[in-house]
N, C-alpha and C. Protein backbone atom coordinates (compact mmCIF):
# COMPACT_ATOMS: atom_id res chain seq x y z
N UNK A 1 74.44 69.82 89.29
CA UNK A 1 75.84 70.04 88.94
C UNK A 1 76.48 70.84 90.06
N UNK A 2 77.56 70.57 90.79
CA UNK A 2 78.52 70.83 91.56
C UNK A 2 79.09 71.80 91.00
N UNK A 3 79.79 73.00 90.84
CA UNK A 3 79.65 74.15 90.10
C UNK A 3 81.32 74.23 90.78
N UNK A 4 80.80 74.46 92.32
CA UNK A 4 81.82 74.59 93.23
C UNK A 4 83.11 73.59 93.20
N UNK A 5 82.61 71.73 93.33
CA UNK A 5 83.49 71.02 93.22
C UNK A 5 84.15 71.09 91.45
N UNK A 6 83.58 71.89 90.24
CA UNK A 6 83.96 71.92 88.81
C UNK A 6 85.09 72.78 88.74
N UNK A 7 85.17 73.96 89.77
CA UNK A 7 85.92 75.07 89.82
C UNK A 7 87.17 74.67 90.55
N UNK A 8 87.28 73.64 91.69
CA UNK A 8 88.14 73.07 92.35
C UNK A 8 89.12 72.11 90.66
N UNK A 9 88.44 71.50 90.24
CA UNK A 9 88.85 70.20 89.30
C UNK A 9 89.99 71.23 88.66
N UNK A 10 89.61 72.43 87.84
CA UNK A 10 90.29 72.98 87.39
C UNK A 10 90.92 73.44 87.83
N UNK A 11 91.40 74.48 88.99
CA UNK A 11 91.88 74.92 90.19
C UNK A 11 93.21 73.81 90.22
N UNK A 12 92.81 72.73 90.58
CA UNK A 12 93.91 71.34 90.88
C UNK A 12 94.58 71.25 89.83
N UNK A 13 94.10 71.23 88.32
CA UNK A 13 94.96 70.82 87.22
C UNK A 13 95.74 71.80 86.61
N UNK A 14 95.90 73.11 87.36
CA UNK A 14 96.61 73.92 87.49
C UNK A 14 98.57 73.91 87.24
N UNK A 15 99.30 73.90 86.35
CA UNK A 15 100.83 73.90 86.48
C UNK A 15 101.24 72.68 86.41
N UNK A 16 100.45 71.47 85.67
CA UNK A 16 100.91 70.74 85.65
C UNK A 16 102.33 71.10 84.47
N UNK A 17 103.47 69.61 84.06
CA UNK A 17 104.55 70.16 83.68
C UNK A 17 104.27 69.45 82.10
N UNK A 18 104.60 70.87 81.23
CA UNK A 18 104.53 70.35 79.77
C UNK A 18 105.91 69.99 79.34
N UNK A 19 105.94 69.04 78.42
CA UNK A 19 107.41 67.83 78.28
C UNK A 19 107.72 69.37 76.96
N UNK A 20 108.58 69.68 76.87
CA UNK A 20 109.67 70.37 76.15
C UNK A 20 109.45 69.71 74.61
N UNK A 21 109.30 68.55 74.51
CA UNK A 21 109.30 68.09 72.61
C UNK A 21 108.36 67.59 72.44
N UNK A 22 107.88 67.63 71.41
CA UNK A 22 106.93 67.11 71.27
C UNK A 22 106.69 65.36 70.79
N UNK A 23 105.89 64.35 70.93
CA UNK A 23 105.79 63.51 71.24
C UNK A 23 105.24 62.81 69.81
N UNK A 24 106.08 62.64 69.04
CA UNK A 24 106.01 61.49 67.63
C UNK A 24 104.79 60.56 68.08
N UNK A 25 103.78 60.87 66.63
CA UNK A 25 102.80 59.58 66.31
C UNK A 25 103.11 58.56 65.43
N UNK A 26 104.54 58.69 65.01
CA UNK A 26 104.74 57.88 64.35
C UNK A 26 105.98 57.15 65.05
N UNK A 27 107.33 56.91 64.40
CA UNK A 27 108.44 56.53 64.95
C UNK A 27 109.00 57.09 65.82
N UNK A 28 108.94 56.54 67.13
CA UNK A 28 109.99 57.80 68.30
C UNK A 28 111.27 58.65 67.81
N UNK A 29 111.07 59.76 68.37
CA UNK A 29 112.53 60.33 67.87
C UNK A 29 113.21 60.87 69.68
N UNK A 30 114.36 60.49 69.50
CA UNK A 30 114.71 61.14 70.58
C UNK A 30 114.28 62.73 70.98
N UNK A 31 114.02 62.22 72.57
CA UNK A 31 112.97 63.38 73.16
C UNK A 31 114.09 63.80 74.23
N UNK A 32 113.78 65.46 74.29
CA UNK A 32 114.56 66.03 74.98
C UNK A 32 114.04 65.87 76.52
N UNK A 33 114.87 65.15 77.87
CA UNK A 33 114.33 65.11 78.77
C UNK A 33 113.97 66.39 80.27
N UNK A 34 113.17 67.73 79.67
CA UNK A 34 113.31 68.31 80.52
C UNK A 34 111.89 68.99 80.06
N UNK A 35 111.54 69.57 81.28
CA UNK A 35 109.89 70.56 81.07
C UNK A 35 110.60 72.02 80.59
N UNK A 36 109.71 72.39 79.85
CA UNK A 36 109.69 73.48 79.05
C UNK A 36 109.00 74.33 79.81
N UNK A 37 107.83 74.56 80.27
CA UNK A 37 107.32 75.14 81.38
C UNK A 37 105.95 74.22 81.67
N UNK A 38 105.16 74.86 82.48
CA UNK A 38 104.03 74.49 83.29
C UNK A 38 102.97 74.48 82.38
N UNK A 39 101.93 73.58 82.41
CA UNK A 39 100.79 74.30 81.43
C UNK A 39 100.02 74.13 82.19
N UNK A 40 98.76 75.52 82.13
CA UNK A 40 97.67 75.87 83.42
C UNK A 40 96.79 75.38 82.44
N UNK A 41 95.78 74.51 82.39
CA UNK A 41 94.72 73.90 82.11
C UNK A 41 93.98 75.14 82.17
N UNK A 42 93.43 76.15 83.07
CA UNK A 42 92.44 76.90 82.89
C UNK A 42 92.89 77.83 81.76
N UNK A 43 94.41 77.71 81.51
CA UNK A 43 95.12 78.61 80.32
C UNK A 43 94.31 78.10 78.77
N UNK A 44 94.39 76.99 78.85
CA UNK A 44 94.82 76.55 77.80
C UNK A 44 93.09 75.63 77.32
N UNK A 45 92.28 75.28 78.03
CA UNK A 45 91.14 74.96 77.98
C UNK A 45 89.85 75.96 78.51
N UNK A 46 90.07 76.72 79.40
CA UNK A 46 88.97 77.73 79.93
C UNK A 46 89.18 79.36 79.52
N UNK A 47 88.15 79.85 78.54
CA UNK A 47 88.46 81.10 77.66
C UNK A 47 87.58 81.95 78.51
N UNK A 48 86.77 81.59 79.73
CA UNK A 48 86.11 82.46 80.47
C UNK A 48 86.22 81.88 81.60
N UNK A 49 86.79 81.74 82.55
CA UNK A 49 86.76 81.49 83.45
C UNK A 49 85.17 81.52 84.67
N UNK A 50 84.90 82.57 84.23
CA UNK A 50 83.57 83.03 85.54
C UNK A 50 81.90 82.32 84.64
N UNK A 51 82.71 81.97 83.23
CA UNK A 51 81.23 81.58 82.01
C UNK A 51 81.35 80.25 82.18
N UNK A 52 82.37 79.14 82.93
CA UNK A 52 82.96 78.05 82.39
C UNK A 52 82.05 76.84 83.31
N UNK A 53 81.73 76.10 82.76
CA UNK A 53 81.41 74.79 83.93
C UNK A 53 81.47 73.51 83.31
N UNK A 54 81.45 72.60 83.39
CA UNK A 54 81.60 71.19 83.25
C UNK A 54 80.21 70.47 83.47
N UNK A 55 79.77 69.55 82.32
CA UNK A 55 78.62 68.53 82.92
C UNK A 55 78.99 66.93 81.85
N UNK A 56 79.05 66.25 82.69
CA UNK A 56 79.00 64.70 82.15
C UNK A 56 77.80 64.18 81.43
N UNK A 57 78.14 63.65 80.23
CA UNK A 57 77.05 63.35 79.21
C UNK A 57 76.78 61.84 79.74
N UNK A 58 75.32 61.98 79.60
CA UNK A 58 74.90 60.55 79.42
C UNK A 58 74.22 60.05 78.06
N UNK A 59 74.70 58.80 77.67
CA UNK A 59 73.67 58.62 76.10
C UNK A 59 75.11 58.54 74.92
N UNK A 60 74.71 58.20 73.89
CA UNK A 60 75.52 58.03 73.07
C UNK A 60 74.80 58.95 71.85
N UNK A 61 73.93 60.08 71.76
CA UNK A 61 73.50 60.09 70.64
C UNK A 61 74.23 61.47 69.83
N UNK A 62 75.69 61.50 71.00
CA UNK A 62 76.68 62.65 70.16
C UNK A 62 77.80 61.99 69.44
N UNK A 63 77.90 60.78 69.22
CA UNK A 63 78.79 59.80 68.85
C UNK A 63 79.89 60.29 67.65
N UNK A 64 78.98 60.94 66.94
CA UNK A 64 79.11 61.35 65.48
C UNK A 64 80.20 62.43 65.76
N UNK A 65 79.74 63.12 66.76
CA UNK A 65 80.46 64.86 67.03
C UNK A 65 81.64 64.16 68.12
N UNK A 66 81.92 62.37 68.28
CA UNK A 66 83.30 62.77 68.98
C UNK A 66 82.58 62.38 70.87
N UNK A 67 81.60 62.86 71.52
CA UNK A 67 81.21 63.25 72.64
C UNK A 67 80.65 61.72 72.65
N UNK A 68 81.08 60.51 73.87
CA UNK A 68 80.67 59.69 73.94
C UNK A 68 79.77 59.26 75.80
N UNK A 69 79.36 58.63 75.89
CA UNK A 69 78.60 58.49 77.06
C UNK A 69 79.86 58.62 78.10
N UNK A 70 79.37 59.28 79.75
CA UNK A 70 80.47 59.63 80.58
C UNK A 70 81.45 60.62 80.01
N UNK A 71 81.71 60.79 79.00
CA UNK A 71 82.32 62.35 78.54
C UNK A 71 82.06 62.95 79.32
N UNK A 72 83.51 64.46 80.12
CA UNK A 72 82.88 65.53 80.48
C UNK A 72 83.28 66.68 79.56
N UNK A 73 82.00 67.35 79.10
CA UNK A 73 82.24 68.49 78.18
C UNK A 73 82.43 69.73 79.09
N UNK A 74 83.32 70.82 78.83
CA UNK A 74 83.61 71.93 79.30
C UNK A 74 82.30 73.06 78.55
N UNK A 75 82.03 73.75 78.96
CA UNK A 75 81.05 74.47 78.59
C UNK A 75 81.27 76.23 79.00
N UNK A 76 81.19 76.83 77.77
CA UNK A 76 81.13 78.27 78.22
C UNK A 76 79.79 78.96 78.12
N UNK A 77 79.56 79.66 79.07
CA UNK A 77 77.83 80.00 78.35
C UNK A 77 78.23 81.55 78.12
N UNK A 78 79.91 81.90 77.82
CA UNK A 78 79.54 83.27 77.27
C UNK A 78 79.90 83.40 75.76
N UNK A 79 79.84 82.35 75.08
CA UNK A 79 79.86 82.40 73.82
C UNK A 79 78.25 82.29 73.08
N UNK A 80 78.47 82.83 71.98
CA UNK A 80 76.74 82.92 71.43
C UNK A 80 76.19 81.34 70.93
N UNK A 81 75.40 81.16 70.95
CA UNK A 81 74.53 80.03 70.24
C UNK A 81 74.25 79.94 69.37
N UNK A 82 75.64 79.59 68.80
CA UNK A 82 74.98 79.79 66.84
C UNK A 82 74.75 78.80 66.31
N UNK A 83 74.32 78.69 65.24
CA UNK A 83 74.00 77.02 64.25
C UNK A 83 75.02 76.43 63.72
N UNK A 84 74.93 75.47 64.56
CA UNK A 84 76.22 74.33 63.76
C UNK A 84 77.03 73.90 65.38
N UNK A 85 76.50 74.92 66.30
CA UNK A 85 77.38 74.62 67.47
C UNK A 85 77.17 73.19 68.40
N UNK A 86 77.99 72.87 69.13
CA UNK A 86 77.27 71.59 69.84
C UNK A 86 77.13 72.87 71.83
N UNK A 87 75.61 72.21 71.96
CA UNK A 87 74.78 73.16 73.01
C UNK A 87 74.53 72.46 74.01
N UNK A 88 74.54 72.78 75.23
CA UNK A 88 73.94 72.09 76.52
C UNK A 88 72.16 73.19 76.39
N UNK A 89 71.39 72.12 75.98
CA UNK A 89 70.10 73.10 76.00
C UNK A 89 68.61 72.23 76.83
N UNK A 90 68.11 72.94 77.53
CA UNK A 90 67.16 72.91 78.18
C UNK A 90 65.95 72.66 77.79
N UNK A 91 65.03 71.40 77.25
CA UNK A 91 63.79 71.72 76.71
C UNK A 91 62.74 70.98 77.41
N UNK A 92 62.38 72.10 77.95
CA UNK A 92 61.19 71.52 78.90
C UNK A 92 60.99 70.81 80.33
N UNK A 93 62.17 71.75 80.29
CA UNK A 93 62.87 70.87 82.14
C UNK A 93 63.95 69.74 81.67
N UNK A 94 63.95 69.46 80.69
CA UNK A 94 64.97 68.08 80.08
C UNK A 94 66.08 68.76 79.67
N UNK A 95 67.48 68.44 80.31
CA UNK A 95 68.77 68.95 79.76
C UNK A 95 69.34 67.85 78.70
N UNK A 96 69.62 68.37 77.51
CA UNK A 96 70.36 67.29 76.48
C UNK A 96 71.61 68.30 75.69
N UNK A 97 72.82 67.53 75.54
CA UNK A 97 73.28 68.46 74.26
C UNK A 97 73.39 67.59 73.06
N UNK A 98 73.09 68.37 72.43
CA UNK A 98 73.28 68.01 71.09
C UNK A 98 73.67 69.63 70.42
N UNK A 99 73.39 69.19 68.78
CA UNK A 99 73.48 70.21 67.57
C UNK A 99 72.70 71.07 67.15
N UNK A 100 72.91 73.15 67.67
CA UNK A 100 71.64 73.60 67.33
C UNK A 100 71.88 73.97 65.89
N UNK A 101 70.94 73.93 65.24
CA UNK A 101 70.74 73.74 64.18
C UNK A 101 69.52 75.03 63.59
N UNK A 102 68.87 75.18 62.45
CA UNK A 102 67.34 76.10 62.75
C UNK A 102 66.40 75.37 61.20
N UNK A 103 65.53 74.99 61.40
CA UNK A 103 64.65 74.52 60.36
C UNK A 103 63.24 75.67 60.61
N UNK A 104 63.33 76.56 59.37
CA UNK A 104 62.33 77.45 58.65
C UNK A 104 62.62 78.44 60.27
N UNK A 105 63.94 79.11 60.25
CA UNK A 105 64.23 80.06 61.44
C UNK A 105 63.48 79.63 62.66
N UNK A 106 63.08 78.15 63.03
CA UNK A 106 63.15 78.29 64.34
C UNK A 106 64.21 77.29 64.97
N UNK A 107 64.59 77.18 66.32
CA UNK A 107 65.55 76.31 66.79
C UNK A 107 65.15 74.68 66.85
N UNK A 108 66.35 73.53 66.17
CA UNK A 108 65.66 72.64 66.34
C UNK A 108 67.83 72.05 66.78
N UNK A 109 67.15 70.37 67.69
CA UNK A 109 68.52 69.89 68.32
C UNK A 109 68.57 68.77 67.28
N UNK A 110 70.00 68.48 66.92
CA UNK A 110 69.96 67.53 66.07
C UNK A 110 71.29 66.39 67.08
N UNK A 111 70.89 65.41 66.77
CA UNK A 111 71.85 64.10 67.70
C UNK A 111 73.15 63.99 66.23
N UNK A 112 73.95 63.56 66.97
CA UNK A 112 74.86 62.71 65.85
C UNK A 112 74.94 61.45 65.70
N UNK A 113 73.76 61.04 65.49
CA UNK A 113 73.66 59.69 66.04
C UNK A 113 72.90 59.45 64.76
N UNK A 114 73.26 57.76 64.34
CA UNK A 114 71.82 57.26 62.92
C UNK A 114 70.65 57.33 63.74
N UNK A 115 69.71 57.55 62.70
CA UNK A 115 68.55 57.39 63.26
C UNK A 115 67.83 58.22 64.17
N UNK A 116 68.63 59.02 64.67
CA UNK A 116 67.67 59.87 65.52
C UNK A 116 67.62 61.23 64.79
N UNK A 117 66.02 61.52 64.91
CA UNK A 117 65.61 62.03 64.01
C UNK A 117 66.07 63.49 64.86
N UNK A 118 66.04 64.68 64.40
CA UNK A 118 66.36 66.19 64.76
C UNK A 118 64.93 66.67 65.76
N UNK A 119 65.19 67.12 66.57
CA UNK A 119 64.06 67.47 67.54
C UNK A 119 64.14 69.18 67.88
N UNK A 120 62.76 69.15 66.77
CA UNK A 120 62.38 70.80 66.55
C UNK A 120 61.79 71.11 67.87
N UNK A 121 62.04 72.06 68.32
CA UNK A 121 61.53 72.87 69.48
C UNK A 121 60.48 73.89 69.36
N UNK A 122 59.12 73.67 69.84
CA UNK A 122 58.00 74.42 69.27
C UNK A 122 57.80 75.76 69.77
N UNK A 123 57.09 76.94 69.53
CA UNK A 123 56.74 77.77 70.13
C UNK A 123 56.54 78.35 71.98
N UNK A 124 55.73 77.10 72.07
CA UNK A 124 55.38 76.65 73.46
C UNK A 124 56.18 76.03 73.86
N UNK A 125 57.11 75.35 74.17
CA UNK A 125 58.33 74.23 74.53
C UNK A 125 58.86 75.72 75.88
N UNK A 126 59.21 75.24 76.59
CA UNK A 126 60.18 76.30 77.47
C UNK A 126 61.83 75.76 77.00
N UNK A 127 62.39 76.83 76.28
CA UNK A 127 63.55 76.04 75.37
C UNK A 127 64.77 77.31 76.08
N UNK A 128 65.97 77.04 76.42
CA UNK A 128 66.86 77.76 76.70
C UNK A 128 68.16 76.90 76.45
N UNK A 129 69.54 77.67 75.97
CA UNK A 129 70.95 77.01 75.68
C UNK A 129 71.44 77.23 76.77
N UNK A 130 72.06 76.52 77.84
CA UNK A 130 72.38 76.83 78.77
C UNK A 130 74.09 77.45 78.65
N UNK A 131 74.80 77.00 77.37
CA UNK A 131 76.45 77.21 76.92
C UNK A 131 76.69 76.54 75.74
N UNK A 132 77.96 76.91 75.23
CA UNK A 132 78.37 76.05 73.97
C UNK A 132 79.70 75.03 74.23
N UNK A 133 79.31 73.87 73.83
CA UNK A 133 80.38 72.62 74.58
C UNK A 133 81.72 73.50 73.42
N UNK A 134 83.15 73.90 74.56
CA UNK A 134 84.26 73.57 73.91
C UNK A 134 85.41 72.80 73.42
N UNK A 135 84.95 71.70 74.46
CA UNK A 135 86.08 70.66 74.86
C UNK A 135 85.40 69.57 75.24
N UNK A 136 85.89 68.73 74.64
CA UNK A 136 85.06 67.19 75.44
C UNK A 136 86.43 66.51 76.10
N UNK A 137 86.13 65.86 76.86
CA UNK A 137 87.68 65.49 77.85
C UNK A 137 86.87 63.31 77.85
N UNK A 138 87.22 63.08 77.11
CA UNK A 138 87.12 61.30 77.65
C UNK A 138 88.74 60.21 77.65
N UNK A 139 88.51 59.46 77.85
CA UNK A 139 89.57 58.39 77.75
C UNK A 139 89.74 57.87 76.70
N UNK A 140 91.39 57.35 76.65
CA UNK A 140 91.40 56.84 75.19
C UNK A 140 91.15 55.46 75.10
């Protein structure tokens, strides 16, 4: 992971211009044509700036939670790792995120996906959360 080129991405999306009205999902209503002010992406998506990084998912087995293959999730690693969160976690040299979860108080990853079963993390496993995904950014 490019850490350096992640810090630029955000850096760039800096002041872009937010439209003044807001934008009907239903029937258009006349929209006022002028910017209201700037919105700083690191404002408004990055709650730690120096905790913050970005990594692109591969796999579909977050489907459930929204996070689809090529997604890039924003990630803070200064928020805690609690249960229920969606985690960029480390097991065994293997990076995956999924859902930490805890079966009989120990840590186990659960997919949002059918069928895939929850993958308990053993004693011995070298297991670490590397952050907690806040934002998933894909196309519509």
């Amino acid at each position: 992971m490019d850490f350096l080129r992640s810090a630029q991405v955000i850096k760039e999306c800096s002041g872009l211009p937010l439209a003044g009205s807001l934008a009907a999902a239903g029937f258009p209503s006349p929209a006022d044509d002028y910017v209201e002010k700037r919105l700083d992406l690191n404002e408004y998506l990055i709650r730690n700036p120096a905790a913050a990084f970005f990594v692109r998912v591969s796999g579909d087995s977050m489907v459930g939670a929204g996070v689809h293959h090529g997604d890039i999730l924003i990630i803070d690693r200064s928020l805690e790792a609690e249960a229920g969160r969606v985690v960029i976690a480390v097991v065994d040299g293997e990076m995956t995120v999924k859902r930490l979860r805890r079966i009989r108080g120990e840590p186990a990853l659960f997919a949002e996906y059918e069928n895939e079963p929850p993958r308990r993390v053993c004693s011995k496993a070298e297991f670490s959360v590397w952050g907690v995904a806040t934002y998933v950014i894909h196309p519509l």
